[in-house]
N, C-alpha and C. Protein backbone atom coordinates (compact mmCIF):
# COMPACT_ATOMS: atom_id res chain seq x y z
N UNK A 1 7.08 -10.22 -5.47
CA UNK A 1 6.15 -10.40 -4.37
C UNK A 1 5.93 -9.05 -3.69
N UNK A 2 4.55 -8.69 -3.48
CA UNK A 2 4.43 -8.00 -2.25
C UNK A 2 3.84 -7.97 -0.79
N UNK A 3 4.48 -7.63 -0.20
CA UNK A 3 4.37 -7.40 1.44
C UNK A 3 3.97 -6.52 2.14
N UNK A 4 3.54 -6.70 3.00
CA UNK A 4 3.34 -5.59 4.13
C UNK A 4 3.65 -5.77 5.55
N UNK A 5 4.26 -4.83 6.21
CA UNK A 5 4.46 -5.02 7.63
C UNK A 5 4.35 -3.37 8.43
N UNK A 6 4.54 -3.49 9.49
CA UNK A 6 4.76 -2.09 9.89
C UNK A 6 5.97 -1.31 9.91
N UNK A 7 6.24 0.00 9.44
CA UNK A 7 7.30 0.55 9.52
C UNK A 7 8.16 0.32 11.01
N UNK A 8 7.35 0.06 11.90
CA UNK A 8 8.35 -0.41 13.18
C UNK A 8 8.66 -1.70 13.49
N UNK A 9 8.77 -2.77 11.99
CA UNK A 9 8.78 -4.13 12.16
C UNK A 9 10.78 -3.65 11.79
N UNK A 10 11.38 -4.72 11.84
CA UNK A 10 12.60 -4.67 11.83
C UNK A 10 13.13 -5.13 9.89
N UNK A 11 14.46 -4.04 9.38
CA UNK A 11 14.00 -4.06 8.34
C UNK A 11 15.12 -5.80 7.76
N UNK A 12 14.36 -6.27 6.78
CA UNK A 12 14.76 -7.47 6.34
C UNK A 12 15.42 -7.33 4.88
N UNK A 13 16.35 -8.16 4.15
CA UNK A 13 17.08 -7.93 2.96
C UNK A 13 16.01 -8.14 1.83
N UNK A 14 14.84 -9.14 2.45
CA UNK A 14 13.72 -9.77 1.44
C UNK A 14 13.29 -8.77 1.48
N UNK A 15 12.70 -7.31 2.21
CA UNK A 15 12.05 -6.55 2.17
C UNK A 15 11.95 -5.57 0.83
N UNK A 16 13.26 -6.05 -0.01
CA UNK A 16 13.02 -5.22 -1.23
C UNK A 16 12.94 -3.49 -1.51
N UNK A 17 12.59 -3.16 -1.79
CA UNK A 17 12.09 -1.34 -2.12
C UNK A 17 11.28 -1.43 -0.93
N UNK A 18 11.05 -0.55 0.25
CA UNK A 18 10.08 -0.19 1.28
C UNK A 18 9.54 1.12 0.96
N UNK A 19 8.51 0.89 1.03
CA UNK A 19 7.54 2.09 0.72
C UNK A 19 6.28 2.37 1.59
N UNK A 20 6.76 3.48 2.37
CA UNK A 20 5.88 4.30 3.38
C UNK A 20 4.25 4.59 2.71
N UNK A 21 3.40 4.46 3.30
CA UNK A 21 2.80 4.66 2.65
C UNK A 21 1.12 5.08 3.82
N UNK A 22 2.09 5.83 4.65
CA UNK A 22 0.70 6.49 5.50
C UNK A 22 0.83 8.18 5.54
N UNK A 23 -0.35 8.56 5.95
CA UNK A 23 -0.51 9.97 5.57
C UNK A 23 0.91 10.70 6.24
N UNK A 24 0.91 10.35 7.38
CA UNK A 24 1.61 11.43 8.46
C UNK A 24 3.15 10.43 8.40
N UNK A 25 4.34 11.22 9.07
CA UNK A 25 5.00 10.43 8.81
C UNK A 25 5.12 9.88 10.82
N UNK A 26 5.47 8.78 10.70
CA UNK A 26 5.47 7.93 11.88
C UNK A 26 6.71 8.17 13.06
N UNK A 27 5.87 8.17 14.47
CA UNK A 27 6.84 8.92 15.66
C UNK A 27 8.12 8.32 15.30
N UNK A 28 9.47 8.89 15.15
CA UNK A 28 10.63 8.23 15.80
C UNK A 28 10.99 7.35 14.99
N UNK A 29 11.09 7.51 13.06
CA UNK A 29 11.25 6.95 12.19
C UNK A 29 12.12 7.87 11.49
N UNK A 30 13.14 7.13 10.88
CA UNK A 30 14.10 8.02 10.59
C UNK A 30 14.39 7.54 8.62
N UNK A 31 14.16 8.55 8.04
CA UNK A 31 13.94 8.74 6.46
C UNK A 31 14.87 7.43 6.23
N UNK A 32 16.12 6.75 6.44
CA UNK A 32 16.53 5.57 6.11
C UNK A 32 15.78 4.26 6.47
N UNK A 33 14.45 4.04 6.84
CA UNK A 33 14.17 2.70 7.33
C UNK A 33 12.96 2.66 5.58
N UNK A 34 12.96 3.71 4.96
CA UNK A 34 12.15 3.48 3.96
C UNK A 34 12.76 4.01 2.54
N UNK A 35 12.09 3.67 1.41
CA UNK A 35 12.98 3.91 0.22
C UNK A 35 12.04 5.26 -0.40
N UNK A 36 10.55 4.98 -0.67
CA UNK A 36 9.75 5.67 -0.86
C UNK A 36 8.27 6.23 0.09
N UNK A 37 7.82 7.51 -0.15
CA UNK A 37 6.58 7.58 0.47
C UNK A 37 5.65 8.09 -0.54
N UNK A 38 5.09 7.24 -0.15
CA UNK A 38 3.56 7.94 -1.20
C UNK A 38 2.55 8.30 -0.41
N UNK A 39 2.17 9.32 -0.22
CA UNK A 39 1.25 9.83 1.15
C UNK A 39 -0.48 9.43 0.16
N UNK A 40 -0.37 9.67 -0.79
CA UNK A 40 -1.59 9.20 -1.88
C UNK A 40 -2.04 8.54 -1.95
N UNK A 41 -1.25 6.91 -1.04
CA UNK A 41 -2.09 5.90 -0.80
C UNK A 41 -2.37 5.55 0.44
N UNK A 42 -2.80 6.42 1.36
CA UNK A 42 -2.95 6.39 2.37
C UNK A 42 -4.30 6.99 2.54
N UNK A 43 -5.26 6.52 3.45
CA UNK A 43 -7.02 7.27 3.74
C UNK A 43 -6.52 8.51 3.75
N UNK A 44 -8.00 9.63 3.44
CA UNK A 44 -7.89 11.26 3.33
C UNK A 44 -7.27 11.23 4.74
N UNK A 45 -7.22 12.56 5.13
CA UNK A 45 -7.49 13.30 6.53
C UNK A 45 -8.63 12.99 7.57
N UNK A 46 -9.96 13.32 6.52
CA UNK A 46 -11.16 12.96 7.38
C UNK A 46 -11.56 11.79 7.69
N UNK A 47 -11.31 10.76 6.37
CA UNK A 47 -11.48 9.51 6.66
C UNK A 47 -10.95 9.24 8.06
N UNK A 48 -9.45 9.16 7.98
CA UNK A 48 -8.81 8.41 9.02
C UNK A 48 -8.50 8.89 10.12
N UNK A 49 -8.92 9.99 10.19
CA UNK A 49 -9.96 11.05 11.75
C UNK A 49 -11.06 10.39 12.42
N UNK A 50 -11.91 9.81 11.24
CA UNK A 50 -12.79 9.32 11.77
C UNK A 50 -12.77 8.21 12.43
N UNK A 51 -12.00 7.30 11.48
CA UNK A 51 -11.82 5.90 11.80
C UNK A 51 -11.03 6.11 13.29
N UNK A 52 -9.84 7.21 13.45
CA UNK A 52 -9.13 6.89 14.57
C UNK A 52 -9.65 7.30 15.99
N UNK A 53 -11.05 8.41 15.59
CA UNK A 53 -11.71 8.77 16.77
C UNK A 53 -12.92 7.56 16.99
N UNK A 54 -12.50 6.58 16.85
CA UNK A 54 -14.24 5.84 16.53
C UNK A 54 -15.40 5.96 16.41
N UNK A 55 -15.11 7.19 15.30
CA UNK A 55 -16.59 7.22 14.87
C UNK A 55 -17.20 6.59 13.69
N UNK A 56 -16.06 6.11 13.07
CA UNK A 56 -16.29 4.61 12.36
C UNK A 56 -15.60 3.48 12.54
N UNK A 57 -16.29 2.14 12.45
CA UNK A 57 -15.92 0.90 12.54
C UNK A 57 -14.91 0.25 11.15
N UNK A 58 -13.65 -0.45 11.36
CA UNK A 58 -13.22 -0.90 10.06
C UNK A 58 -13.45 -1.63 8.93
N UNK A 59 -14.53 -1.38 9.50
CA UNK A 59 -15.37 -2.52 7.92
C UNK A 59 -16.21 -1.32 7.30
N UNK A 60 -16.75 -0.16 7.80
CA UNK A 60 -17.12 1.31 7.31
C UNK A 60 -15.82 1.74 6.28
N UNK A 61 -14.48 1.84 7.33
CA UNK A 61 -13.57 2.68 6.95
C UNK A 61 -13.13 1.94 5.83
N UNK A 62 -12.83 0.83 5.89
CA UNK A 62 -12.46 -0.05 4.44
C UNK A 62 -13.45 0.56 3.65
N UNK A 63 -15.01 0.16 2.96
CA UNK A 63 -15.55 0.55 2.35
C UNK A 63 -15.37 1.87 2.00
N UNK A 64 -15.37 3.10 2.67
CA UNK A 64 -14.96 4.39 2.24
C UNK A 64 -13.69 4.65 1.93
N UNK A 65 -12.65 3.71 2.15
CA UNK A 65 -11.23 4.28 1.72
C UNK A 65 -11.58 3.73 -0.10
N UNK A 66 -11.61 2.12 0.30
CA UNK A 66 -11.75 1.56 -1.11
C UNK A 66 -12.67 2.73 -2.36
N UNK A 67 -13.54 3.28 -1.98
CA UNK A 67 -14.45 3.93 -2.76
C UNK A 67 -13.65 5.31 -3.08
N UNK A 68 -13.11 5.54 -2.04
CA UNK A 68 -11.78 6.97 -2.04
C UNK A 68 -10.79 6.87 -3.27
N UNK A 69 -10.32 5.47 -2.86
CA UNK A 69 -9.20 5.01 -4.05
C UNK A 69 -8.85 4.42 -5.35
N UNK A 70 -10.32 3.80 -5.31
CA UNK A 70 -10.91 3.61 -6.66
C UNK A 70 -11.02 4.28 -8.07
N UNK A 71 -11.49 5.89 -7.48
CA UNK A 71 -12.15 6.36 -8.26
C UNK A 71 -10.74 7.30 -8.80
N UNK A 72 -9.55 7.19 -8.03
CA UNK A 72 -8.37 8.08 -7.99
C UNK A 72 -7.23 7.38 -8.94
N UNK A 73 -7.33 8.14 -10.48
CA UNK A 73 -6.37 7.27 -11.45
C UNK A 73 -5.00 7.41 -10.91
N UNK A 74 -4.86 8.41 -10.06
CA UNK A 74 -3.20 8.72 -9.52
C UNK A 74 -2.86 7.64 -8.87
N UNK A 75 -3.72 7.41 -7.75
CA UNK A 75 -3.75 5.71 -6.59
C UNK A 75 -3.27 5.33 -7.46
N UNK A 76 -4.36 4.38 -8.56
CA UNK A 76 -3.99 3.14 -9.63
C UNK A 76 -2.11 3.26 -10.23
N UNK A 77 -2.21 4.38 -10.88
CA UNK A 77 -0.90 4.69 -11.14
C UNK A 77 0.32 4.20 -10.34
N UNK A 78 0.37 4.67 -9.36
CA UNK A 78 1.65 4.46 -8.14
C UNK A 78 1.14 2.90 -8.08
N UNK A 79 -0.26 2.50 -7.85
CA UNK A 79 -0.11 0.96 -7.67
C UNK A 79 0.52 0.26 -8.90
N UNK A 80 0.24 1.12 -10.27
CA UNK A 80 0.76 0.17 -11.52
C UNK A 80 1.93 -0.09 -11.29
N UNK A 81 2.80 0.92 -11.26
CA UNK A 81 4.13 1.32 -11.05
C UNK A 81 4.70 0.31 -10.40
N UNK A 82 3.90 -0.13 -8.97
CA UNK A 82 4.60 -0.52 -7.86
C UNK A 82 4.36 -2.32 -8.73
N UNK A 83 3.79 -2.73 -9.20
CA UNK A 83 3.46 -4.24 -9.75
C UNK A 83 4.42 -4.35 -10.36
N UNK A 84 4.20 -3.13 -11.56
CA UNK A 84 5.92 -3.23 -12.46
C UNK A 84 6.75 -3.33 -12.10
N UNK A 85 7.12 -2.74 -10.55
CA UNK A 85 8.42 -2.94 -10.02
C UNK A 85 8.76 -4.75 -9.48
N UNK A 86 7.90 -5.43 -9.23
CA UNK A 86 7.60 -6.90 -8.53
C UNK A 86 7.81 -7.76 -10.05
N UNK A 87 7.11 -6.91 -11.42
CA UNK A 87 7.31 -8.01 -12.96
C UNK A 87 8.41 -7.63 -12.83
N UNK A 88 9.12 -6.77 -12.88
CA UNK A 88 10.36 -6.69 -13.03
C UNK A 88 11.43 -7.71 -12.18
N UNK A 89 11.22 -8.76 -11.28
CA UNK A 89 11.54 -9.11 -10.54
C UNK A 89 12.24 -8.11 -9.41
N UNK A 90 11.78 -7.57 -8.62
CA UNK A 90 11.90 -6.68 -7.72
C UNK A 90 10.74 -6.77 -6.36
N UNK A 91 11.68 -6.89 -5.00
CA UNK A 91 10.54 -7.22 -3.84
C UNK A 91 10.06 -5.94 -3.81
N UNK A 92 8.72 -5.54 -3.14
CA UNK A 92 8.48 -4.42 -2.50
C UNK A 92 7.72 -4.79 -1.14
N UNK A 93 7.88 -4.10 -0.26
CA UNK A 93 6.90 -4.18 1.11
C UNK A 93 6.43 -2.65 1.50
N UNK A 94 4.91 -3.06 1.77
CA UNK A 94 4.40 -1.80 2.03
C UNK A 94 4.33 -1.89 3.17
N UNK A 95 4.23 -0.19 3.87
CA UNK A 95 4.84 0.19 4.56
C UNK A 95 3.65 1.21 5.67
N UNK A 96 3.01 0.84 6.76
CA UNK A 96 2.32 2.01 7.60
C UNK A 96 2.66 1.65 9.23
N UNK A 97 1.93 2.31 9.88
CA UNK A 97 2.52 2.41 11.25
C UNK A 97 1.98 1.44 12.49
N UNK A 98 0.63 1.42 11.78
CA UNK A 98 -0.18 0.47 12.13
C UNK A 98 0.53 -1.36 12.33
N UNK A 99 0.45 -2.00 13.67
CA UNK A 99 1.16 -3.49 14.16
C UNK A 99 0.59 -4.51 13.31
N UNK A 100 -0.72 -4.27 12.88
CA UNK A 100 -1.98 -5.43 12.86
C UNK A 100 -2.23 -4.91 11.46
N UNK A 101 -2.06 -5.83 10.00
CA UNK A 101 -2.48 -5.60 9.33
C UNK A 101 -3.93 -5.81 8.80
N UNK A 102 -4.48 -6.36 10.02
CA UNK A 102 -5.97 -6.85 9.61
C UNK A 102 -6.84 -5.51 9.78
N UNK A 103 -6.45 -4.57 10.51
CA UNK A 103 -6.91 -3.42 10.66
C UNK A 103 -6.04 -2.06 10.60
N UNK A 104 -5.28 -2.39 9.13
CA UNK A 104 -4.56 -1.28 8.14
C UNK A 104 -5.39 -1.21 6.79
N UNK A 105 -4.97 -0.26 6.17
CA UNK A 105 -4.98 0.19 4.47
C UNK A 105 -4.44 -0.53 3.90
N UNK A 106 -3.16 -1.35 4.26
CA UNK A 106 -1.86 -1.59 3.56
C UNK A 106 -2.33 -2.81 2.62
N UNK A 107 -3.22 -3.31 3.30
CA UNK A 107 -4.17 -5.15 2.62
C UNK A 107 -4.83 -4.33 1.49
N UNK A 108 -5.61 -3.54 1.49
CA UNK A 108 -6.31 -3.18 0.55
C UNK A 108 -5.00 -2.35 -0.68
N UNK A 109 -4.30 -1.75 -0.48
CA UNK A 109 -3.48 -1.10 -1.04
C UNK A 109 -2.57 -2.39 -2.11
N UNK A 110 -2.52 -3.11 -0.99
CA UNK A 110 -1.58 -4.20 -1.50
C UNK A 110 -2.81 -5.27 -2.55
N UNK A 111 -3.61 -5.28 -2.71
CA UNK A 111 -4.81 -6.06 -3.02
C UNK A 111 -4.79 -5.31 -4.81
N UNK A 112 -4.91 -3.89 -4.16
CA UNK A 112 -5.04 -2.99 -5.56
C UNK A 112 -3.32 -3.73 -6.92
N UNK A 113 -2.32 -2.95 -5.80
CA UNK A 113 -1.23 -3.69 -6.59
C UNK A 113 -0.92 -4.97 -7.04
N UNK A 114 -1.33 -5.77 -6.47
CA UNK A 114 -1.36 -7.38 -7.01
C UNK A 114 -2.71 -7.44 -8.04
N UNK A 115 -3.50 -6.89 -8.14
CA UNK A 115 -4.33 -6.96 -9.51
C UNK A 115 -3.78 -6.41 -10.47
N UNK A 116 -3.18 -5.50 -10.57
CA UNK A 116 -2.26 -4.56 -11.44
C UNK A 116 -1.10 -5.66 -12.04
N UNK A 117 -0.64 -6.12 -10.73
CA UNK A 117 0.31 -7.41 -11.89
C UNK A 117 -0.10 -8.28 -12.20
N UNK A 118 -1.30 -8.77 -12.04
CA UNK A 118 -1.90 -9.94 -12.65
C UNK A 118 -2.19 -9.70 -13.86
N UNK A 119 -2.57 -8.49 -14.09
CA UNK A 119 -2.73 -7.43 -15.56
C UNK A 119 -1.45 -8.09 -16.86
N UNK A 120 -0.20 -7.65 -16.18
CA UNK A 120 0.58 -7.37 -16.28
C UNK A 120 1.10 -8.93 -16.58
N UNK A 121 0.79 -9.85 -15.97
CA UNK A 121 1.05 -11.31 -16.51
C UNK A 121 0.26 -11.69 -17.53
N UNK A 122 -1.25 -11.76 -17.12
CA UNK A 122 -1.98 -11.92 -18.47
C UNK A 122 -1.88 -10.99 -19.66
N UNK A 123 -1.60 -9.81 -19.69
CA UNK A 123 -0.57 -9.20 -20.99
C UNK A 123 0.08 -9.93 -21.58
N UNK A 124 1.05 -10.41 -20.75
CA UNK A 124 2.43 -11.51 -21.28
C UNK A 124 2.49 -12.33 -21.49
N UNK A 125 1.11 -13.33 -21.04
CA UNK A 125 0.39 -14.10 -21.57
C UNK A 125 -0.14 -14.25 -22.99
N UNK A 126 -0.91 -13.19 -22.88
CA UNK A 126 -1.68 -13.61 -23.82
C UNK A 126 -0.71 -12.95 -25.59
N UNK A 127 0.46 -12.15 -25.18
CA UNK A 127 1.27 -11.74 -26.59
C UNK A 127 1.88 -13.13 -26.35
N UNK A 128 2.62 -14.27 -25.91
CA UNK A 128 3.12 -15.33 -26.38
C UNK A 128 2.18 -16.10 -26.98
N UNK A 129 0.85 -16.36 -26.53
CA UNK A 129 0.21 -17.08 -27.69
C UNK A 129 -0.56 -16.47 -28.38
């Protein structure tokens, strides 16, 4: 399974592998509350300048991150990786600073990786029959 919460949510045993996953690293967080960071899946610089000065709305900034991360085989990669780690039976929860995941990356990030294991089932699927 994967998850998401904020790096300042409190950490849980279900939480599995935690993986940071915003550009900057977050006020008053100390390198043990996470396992990994991938700064790669997190909006550019400018993007999330923009978004944080409001000069874009989050339904803009979604569309331009998604189009950011799409086109980036490295993203896909770390997301493959991270699915494999969940087939493998292994939790992961992703990880940004942001309270409200309705207006994070982490949904879309996490959206990318759960297609990646669906991959990854219908593979295994389809070699048993």
């Amino acid at each position: 399974m994967i998850k998401t919460k904020s790096i300042y949510d409190s950490i849980e045993n279900s939480d599995g592998i935690r993986i940071l996953i915003s550009r900057y690293w977050p006020r008053g967080i100390k390198k043990e509350k996470f396992d990994k960071w991938y700064k790669d899946l997190s909006p550019s610089k400018n993007l999330l300048k923009d978004y944080k000065n409001g000069e874009i709305d989050f339904q803009l900034f979604e569309t331009l991150f998604k189009n950011e991360i799409t086109k980036n085989n490295h993203v896909i990669d770390i997301c493959h990786n991270i699915a494999k780690e969940v087939f493998n039976g292994k939790e992961c929860t992703l990880l940004c600073y942001e309270k409200d995941e309705s207006n994070c990356h982490r949904k879309l990030i996490r959206k990318i990786c759960e297609e990646e294991l669906l991959k990854m089932i219908q593979r295994k699927q389809n070699i048993k029959n």
